[in-house]
Protein backbone atom coordinates (compact mmCIF):
# COMPACT_ATOMS: atom_id res chain seq x y z
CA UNK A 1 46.02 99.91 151.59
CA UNK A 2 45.81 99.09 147.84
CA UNK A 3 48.70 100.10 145.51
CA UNK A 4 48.15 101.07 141.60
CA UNK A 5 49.61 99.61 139.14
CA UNK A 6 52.93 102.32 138.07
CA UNK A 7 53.03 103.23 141.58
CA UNK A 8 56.45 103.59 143.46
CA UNK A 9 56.58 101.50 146.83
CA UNK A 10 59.83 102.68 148.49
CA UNK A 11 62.58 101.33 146.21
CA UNK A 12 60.01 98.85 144.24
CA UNK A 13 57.58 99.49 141.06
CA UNK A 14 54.20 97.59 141.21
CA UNK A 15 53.83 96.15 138.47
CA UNK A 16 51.14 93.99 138.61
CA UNK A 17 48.41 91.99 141.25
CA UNK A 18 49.01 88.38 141.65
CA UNK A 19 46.69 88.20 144.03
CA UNK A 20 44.37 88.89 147.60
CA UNK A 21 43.61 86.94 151.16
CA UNK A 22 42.30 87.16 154.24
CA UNK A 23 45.53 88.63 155.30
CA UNK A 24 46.77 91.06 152.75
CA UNK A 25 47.30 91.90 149.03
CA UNK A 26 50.10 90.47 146.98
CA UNK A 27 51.96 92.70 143.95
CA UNK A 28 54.42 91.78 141.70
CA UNK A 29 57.26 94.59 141.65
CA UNK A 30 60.67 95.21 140.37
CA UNK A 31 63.47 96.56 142.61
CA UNK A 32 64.61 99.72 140.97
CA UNK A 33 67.91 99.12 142.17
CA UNK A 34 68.53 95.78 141.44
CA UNK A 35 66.13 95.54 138.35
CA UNK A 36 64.84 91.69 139.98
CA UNK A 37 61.18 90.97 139.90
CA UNK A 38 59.98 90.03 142.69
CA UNK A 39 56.60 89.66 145.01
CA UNK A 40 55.60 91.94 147.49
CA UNK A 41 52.88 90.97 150.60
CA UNK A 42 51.33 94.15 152.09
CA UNK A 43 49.47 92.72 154.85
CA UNK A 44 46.17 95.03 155.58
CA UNK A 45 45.80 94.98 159.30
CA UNK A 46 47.43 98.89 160.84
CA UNK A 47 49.86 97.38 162.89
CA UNK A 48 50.34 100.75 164.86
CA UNK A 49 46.57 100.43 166.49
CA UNK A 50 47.66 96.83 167.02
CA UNK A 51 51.12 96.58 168.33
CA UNK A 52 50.60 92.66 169.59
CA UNK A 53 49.78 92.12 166.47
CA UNK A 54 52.73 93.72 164.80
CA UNK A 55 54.96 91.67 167.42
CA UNK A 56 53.74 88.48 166.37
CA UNK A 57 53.83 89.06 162.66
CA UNK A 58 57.51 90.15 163.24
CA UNK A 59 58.16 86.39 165.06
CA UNK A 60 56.64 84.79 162.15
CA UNK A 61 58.77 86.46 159.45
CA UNK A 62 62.18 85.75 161.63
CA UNK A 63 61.10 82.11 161.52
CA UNK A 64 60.16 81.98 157.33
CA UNK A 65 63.07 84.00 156.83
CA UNK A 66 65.36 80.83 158.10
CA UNK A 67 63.68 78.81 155.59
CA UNK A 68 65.65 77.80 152.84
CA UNK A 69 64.19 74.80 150.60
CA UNK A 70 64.13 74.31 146.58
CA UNK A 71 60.23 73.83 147.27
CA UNK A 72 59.86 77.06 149.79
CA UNK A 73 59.30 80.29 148.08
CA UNK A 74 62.32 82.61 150.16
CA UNK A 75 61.52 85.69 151.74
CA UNK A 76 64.12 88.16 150.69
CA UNK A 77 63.49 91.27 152.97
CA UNK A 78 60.65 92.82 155.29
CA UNK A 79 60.21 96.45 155.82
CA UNK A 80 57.66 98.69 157.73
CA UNK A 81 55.81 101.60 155.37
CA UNK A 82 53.04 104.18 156.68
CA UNK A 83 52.33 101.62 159.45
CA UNK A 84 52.06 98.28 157.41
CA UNK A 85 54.51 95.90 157.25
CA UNK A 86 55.52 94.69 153.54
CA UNK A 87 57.28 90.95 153.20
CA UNK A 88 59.75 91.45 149.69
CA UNK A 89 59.46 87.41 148.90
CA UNK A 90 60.93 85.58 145.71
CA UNK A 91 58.34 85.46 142.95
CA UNK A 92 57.43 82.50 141.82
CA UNK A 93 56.10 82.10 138.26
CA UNK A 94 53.90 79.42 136.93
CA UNK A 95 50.55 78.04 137.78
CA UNK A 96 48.68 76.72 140.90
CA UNK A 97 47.47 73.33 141.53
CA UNK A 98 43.71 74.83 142.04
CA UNK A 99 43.91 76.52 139.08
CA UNK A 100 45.01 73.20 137.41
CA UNK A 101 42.75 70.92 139.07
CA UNK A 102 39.60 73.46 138.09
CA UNK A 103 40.57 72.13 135.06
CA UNK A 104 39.80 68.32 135.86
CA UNK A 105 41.11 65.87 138.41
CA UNK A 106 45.37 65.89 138.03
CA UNK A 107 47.11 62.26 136.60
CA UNK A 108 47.95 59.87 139.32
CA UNK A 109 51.57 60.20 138.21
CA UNK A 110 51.84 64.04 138.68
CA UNK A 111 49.87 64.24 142.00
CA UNK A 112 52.03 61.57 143.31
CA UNK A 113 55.48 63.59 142.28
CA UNK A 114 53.72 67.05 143.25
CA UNK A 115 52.79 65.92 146.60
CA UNK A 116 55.66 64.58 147.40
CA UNK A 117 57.95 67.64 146.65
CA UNK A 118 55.35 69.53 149.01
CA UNK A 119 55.99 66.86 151.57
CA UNK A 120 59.88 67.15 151.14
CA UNK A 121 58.63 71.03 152.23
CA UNK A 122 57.08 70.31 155.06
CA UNK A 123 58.95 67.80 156.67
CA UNK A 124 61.94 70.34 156.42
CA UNK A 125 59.62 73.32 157.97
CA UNK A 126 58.04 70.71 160.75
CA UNK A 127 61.87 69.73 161.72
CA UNK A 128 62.89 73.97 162.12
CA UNK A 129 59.52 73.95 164.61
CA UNK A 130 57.40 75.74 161.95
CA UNK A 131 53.96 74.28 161.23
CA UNK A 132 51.80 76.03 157.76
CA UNK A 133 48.50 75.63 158.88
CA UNK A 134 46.98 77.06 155.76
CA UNK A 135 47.50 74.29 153.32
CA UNK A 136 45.59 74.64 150.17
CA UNK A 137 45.79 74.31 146.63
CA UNK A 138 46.19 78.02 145.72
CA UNK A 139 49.37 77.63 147.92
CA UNK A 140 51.41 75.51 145.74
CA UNK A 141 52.36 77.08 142.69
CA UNK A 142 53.93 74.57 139.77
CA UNK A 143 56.94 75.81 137.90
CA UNK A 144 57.53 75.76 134.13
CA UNK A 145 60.05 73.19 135.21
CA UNK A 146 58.11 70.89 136.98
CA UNK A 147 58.93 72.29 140.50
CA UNK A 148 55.89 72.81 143.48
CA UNK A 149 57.02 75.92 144.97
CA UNK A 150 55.03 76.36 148.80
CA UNK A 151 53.57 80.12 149.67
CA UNK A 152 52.80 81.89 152.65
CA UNK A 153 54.74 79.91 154.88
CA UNK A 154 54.17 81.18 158.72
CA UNK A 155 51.80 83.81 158.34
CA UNK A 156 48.92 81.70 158.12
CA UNK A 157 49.48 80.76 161.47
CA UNK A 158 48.45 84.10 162.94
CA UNK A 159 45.68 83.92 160.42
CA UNK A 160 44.50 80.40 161.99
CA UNK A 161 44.91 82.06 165.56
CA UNK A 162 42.71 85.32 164.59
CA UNK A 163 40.01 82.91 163.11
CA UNK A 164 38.74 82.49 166.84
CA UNK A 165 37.59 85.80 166.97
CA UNK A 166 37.02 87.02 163.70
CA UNK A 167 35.37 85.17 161.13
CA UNK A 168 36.37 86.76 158.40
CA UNK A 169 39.35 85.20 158.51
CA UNK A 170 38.20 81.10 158.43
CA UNK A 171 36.42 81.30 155.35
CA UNK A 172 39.30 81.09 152.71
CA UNK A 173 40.77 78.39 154.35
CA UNK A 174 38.06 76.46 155.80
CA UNK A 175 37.69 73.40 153.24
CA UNK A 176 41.16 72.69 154.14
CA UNK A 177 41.43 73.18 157.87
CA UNK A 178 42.00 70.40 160.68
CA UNK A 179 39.63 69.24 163.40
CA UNK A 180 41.73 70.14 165.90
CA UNK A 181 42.20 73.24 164.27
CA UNK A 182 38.51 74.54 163.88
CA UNK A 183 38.18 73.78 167.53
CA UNK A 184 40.86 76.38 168.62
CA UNK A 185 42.88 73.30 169.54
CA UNK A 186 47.00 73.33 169.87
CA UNK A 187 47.98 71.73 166.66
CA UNK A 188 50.99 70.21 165.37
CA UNK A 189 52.42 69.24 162.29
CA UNK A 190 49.78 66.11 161.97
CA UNK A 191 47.63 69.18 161.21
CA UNK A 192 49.00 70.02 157.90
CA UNK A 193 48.89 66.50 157.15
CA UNK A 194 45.22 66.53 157.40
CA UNK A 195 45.02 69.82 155.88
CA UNK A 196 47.41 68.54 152.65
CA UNK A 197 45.36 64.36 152.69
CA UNK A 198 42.62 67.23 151.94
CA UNK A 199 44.29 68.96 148.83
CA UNK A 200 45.40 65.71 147.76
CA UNK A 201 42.22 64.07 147.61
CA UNK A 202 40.89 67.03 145.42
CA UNK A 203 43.78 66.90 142.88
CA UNK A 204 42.80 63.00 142.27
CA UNK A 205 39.20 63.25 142.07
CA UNK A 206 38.40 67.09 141.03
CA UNK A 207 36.27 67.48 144.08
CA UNK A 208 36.58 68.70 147.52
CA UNK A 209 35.75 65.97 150.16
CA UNK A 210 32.97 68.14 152.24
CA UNK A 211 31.41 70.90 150.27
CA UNK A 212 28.23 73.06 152.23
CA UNK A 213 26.45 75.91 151.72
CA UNK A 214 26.92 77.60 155.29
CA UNK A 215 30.27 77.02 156.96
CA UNK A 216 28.78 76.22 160.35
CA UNK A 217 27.78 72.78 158.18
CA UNK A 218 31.02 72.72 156.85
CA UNK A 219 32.79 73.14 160.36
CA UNK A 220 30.43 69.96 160.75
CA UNK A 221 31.31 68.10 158.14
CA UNK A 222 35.00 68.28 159.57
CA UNK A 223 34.51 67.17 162.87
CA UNK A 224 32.21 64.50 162.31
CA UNK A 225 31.59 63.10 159.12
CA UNK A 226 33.56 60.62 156.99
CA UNK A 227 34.16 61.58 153.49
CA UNK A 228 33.55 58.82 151.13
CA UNK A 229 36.58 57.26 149.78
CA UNK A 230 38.29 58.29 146.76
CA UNK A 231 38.16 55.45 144.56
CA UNK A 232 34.49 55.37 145.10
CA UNK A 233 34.61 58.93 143.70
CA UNK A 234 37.18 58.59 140.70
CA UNK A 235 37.61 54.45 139.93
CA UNK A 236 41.00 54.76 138.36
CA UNK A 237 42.50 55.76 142.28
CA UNK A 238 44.90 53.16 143.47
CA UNK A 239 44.08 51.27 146.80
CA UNK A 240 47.36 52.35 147.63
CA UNK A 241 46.70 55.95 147.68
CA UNK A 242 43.04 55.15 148.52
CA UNK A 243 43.95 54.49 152.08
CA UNK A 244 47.22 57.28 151.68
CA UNK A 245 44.80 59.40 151.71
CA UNK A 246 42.46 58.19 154.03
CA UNK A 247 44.55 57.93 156.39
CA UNK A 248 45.76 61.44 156.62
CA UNK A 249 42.05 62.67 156.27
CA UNK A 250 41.62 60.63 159.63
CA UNK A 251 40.24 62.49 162.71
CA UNK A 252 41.80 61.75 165.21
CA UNK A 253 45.41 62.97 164.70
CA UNK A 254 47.02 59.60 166.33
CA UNK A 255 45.29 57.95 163.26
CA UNK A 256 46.78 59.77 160.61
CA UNK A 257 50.66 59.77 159.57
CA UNK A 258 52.30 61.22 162.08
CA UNK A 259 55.03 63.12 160.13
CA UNK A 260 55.34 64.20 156.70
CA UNK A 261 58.46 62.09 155.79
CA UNK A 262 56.42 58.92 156.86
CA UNK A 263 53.38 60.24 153.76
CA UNK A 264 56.13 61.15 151.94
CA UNK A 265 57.89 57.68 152.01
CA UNK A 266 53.81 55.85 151.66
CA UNK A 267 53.53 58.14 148.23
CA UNK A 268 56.97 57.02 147.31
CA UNK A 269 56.34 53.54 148.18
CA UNK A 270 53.74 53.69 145.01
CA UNK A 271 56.98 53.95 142.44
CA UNK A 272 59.24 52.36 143.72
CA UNK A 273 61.00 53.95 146.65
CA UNK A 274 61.06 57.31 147.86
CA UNK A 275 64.59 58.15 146.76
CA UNK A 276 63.03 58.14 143.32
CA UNK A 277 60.90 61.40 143.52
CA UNK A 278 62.86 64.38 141.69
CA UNK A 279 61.05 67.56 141.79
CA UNK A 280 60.05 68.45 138.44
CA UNK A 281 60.47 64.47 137.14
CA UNK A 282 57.04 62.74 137.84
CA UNK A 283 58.41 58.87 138.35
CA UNK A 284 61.93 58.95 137.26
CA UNK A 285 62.22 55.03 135.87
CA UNK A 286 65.18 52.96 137.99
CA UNK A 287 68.03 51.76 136.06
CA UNK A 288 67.04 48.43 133.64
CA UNK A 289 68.39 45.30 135.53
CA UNK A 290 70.12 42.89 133.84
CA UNK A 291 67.59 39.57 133.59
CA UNK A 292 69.62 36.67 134.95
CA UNK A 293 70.73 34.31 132.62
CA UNK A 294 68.11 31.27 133.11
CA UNK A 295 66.94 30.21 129.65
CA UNK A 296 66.70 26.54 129.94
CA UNK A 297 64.14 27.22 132.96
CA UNK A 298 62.92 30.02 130.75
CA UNK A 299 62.22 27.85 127.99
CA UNK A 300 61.15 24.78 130.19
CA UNK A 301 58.48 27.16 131.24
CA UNK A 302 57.23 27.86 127.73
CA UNK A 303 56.92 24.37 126.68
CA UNK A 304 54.67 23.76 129.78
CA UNK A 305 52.76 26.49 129.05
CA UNK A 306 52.14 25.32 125.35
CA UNK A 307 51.34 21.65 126.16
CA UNK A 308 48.80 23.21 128.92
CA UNK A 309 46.69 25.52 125.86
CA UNK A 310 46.98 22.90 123.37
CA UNK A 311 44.76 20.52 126.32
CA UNK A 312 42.35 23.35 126.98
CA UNK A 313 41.73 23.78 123.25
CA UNK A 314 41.55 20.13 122.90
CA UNK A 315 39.09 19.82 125.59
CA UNK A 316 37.34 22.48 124.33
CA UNK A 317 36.58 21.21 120.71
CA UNK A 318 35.38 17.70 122.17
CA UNK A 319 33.53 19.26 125.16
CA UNK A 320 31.88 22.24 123.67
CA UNK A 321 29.50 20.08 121.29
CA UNK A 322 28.61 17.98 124.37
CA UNK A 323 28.07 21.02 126.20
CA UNK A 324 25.74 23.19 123.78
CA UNK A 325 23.99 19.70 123.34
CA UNK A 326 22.91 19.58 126.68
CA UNK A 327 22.16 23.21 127.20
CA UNK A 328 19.52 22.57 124.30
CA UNK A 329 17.88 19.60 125.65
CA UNK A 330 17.49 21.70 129.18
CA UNK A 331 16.14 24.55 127.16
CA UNK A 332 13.40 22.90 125.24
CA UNK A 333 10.80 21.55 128.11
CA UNK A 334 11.26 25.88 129.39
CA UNK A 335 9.15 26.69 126.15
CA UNK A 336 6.21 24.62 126.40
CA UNK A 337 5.87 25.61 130.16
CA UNK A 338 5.54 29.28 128.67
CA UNK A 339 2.37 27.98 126.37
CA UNK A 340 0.47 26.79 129.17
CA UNK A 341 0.72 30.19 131.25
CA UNK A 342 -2.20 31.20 129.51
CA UNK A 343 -4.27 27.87 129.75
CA UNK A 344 -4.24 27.92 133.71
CA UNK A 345 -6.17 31.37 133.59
CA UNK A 346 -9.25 30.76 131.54
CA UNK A 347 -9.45 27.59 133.34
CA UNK A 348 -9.92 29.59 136.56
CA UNK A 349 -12.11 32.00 134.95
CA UNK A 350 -14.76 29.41 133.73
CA UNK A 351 -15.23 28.29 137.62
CA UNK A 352 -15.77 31.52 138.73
CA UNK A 353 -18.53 32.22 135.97
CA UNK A 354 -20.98 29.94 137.75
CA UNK A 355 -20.77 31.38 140.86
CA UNK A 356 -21.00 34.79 139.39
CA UNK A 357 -24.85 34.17 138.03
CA UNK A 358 -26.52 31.13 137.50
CA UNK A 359 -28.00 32.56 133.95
CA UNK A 360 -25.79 31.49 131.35
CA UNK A 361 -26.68 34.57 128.82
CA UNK A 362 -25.86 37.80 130.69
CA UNK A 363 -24.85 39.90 127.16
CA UNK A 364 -28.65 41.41 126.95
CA UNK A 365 -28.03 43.06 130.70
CA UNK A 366 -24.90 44.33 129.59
CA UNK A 367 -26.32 46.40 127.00
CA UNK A 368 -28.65 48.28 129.54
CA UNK A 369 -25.61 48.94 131.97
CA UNK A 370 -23.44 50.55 129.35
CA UNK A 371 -26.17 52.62 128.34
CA UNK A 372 -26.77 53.69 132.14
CA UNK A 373 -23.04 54.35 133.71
CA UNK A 374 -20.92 54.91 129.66
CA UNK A 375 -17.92 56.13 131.55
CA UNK A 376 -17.67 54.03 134.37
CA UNK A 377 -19.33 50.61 133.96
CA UNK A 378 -17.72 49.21 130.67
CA UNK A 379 -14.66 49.26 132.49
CA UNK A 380 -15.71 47.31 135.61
CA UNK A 381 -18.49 44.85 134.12
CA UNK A 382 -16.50 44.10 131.21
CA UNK A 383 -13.47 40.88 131.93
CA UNK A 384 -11.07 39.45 129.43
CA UNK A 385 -10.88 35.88 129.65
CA UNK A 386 -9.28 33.92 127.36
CA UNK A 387 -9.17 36.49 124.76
CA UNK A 388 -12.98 37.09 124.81
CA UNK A 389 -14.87 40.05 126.22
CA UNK A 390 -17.01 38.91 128.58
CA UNK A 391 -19.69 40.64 131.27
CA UNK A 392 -20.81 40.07 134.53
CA UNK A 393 -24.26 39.69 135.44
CA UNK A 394 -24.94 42.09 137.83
CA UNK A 395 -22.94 45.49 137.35
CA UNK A 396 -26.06 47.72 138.13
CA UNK A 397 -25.21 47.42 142.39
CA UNK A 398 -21.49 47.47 141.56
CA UNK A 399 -22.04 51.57 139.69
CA UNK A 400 -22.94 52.67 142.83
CA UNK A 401 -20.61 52.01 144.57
CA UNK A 402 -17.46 52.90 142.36
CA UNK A 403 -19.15 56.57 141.46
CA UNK A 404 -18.05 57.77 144.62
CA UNK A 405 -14.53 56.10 143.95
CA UNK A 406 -13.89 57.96 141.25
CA UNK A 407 -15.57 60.95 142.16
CA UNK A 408 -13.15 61.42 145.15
CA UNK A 409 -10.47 61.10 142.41
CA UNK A 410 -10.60 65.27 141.85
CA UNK A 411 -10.16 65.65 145.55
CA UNK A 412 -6.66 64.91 145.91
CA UNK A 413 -5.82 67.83 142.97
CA UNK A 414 -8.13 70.48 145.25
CA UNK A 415 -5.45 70.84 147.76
CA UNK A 416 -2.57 71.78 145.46
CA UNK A 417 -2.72 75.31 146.53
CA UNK A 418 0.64 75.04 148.89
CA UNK A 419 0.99 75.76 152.30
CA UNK A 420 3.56 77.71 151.74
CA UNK A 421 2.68 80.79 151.48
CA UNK A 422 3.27 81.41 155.20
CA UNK A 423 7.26 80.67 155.89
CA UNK A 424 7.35 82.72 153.00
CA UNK A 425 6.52 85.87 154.77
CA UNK A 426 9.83 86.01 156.92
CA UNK A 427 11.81 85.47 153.78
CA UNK A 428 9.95 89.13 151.97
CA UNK A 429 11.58 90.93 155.20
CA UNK A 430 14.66 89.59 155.17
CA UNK A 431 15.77 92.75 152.88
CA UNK A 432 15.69 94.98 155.70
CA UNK A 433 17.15 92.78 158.36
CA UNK A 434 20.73 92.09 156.27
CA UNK A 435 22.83 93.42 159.17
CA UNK A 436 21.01 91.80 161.57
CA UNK A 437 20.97 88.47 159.63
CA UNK A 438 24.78 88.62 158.75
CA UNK A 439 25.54 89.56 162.89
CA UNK A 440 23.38 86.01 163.53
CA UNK A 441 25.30 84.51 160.94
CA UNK A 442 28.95 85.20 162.88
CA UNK A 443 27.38 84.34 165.91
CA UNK A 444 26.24 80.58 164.55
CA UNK A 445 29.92 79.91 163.63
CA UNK A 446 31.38 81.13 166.53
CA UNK A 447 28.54 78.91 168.69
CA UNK A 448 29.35 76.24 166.28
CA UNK A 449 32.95 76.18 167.01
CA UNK A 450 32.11 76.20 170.56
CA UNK A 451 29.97 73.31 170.48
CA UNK A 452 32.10 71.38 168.07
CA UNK A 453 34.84 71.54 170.45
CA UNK A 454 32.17 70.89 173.81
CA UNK A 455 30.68 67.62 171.74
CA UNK A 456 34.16 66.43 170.99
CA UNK A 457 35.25 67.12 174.49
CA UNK A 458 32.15 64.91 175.65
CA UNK A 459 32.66 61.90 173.19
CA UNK A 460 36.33 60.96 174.37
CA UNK A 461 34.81 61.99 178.48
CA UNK A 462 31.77 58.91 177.14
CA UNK A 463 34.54 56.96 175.43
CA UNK A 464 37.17 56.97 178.70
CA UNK A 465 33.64 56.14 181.03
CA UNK A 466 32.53 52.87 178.72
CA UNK A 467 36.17 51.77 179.29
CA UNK A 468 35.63 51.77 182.91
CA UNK A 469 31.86 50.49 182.84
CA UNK A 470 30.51 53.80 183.49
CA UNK A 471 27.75 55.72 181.45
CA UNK A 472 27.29 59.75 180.65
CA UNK A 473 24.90 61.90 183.40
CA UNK A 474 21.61 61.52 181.24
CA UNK A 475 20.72 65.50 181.58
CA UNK A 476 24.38 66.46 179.75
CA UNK A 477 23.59 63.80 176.89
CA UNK A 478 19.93 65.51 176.35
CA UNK A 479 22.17 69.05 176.59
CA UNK A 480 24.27 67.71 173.39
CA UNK A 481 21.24 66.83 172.06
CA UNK A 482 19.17 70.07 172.20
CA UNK A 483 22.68 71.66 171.34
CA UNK A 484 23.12 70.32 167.93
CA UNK A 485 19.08 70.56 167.23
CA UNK A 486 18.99 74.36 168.59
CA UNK A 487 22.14 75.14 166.05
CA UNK A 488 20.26 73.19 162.78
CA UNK A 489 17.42 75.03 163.34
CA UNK A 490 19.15 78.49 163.78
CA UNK A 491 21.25 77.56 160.70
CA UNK A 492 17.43 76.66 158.98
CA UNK A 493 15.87 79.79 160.00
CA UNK A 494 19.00 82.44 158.83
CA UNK A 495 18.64 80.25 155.39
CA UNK A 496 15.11 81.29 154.89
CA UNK A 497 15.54 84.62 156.32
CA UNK A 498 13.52 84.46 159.80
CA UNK A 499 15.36 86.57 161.67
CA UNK A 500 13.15 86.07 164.72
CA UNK A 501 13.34 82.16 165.11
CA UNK A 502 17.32 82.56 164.32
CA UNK A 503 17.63 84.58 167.42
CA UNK A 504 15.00 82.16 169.21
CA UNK A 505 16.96 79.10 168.15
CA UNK A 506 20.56 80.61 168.74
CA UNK A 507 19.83 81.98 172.24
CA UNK A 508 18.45 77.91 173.01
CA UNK A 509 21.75 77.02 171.97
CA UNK A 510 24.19 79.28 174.04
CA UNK A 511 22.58 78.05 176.78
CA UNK A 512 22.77 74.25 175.80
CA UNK A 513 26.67 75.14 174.87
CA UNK A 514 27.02 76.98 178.35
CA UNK A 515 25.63 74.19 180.30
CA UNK A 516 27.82 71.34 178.71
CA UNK A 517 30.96 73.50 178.52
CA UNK A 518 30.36 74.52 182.42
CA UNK A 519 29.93 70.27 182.64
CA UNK A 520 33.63 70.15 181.44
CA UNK A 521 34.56 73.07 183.56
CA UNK A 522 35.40 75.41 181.03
């Protein structure tokens, strides 16, 4: 349900949008009672024709509503109307990090003290048992004071838990999201680690780690490939919080931190101690520390250090003469050898006159040749030797035999017309298939999940078997194989628009899927 602006909410005025998600609308309204401002979350599903999902959603408020943190937004109240449930939360006012980063990368010093204030956050929610699991960018909001304020605490969870049904629900959030996670895993709070090494890695470079056109090759990108490091994208990044952020970008979740106090104290670590980060004070200095009173070693050290440049400038006056002497004398026998480059080739050029004809005046045939073959033969008769123009003896056998040389020359520009024209047939139809198209589409991620979770299921089954000297059944290795071909090629064809090798490819690959999941006994 959408609300207009003026309208009256039970006791609360909308006053304004801040904002829409996968899981609801968000207004900014004013108690008429109390006269606060604050934010109300409508959330759109009609809990009365799902009551298990009403249930849950209730569990999830109970659990943000014991959340109390300077970085947490608080949930002040919850209340059912016309069967939706509204969440009355504290509004926050300021400015997201995405809409700060879409701006450029952030300063090393701000994403370090931003970061960690959202890592103070979590490592208080992870210890009350409550894990985000929708950790992105346009979920911390930045205060006029310098404070990160974290949003929709506990509701993405149910959002993360509906993704394995309905995609609808993935695509907001899918940049961000964990392995283990787009698998339909059990995740923990190593998964908002992941999810945050993620956001952090934009804020320092400007640029998402994986970005795909389809999200089946996104889902990819996450559970296989390694995104390059972040120095390599923006220079100025640390090695420090290169591998910070590395690490929690890992993919295995025993290779990443494993808590958000132990990221937090790494990102600390960078300025001098954890205890140092004040929300809203990026890099508070420590207190000056007295020098200790040492000036005869002090000034012991300077006069060393004098004497030591007054030597290297006195070797350098009496050396560098020597030096650029020498350096000319090495340099002078490289010129002459660069005269007699040219000498060497007229010298082999007179030899191989004699064999060429024995007649030792060939420019009265050359005349008659030009005058025969005027495009052609000047250019292959005619040598430059030694600066002079000189002819062979014979060109009238070699015309011949280059006409047809360059006469082929043409052939190469008959064939532009492309090819095509063919695959581009499927694409004029794909108008009228859009529903069927966007039904194949759903289905690829959902297979894709699948067999993202099936392939990762069979790497740590080949892993635990090479430990013990054992090898994979050849037939379920080929099955992985066809698997991830059969899903490219359905992703190729709904790209193009071919409707009819999408569902060709696609049905290949729920039976590949089928036959390595029934493998694992699934």
């Amino acid at each position: 349900m959408t609300y207009e602006i003026g309208a009256r909410v039970l006791d609360y005025e909308i006053l304004a949008i801040l904002g829409a998600g996968g899981m609801g609308k968000v207004y900014k309204v004013r108690n008429l009672i109390s006269d606060r401002i604050e934010a109300m979350k409508v959330l759109l599903p009609n809990l009365e024709d799902n009551p298990d999902l009403a249930d849950r959603f209730t569990r999830e408020i109970k659990l943000q509503a014991s959340l109390s943190h300077r970085n947490i937004a608080s949930l002040h109240t919850a209340l059912h109307h016309e069967n939706q449930l509204l969440m009355v939360m504290e509004y926050v006012e300021g400015m997201t990090l995405d809409a700060l980063i879409k701006s450029g990368p952030l300063r090393i010093e701000e994403c370090v003290d931003y970061f960690s204030q959202v890592l103070d956050a979590l490592a208080y929610a992870h210890a009350k048992g409550v894990i985000h699991r929708d950790l992105k960018p346009a979920n911390m909001m930045l205060m006029p004071d310098g404070t990160i304020k974290l949003l929709d605490f506990g509701i993405a969870k149910l959002a993360a838990d509906r993704s394995l049904t309905r995609t609808g629900f993935i695509v907001g959030s899918l940049p961000y999201m964990s392995p283990e996670q787009i698998q339909g895993m059990e995740v923990d709070a190593r998964s908002d680690i992941y999810s945050l090494g993620i956001c952090l890695y934009e804020a320092v470079t400007g640029k998402q780690p994986f970005r795909a056109d389809s999200e089946y090759s996104l889902m990819k990108m996450h559970l296989h490939d390694a995104p390059a490091p972040p120095a390599q994208v923006m220079p100025d990044v640390p090695p420090s919080l290169n591998e910070i952020i590395l690490t929690a970008v890992a993919k295995e979740p025993s290779q990443r931190f494993q808590s958000a106090e132990s990221m937090r104290t790494a990102l600390g670590s960078m300025h001098g101690g954890p205890a140092q980060t004040v929300p809203g004070a990026a890099f508070t200095a420590p207190p000056p520390v007295p020098a200790p009173k040492q000036f005869s070693n002090r000034g012991l050290y300077m006069t060393i250090g004098s004497l030591l440049t007054l030597v290297v400038l006195i070797l350098a006056a009496t050396q560098a003469p020597k030096f650029f002497a020498t350096r000319a004398a090495e340099e002078k026998p490289t010129a002459p050898v660069s005269d007699p480059a040219p000498a060497p080739a007229p010298a082999e050029s007179k030899p191989a006159e004699p064999p060429a004809d024995p007649t030792p005046q060939p420019p009265a045939q050359s005349a008659p040749a030009a005058e025969t073959a005027p495009s052609a033969v000047p250019e292959l008769a005619v040598k430059k030797t030694g600066g002079k123009p000189q002819t062979e003896s014979k060109p009238a056998p070699v015309a011949p035999r280059q006409q047809p040389v360059q006469q082929s020359a043409p052939t190469p520009a008959a064939p532009p017309p492309p090819p095509q024209n063919p695959p581009s047939q499927p694409a004029q139809e794909s108008p009228k298939n859009t529903a069927q198209l966007q039904e194949m589409r759903e289905q690829l991620i959902l297979l894709g999940t699948r067999a993202g979770a099936a392939k990762s299921s069979i790497d740590r089954l080949r892993q635990e078997q090479a430990r013990q000297g054992l090898g994979l059944r050849g037939d379920i290795t080929a099955a992985v194989q066809r698997m991830e071909y059969y899903l490219d090629e359905a992703e190729a064809a709904l790209k193009r628009g071919d409707a009819a090798a999408a569902r060709k490819y696609l049905d290949s690959g729920e039976r590949e899927v089928s036959k390595v999941e029934t493998f694992l006994g699934r």
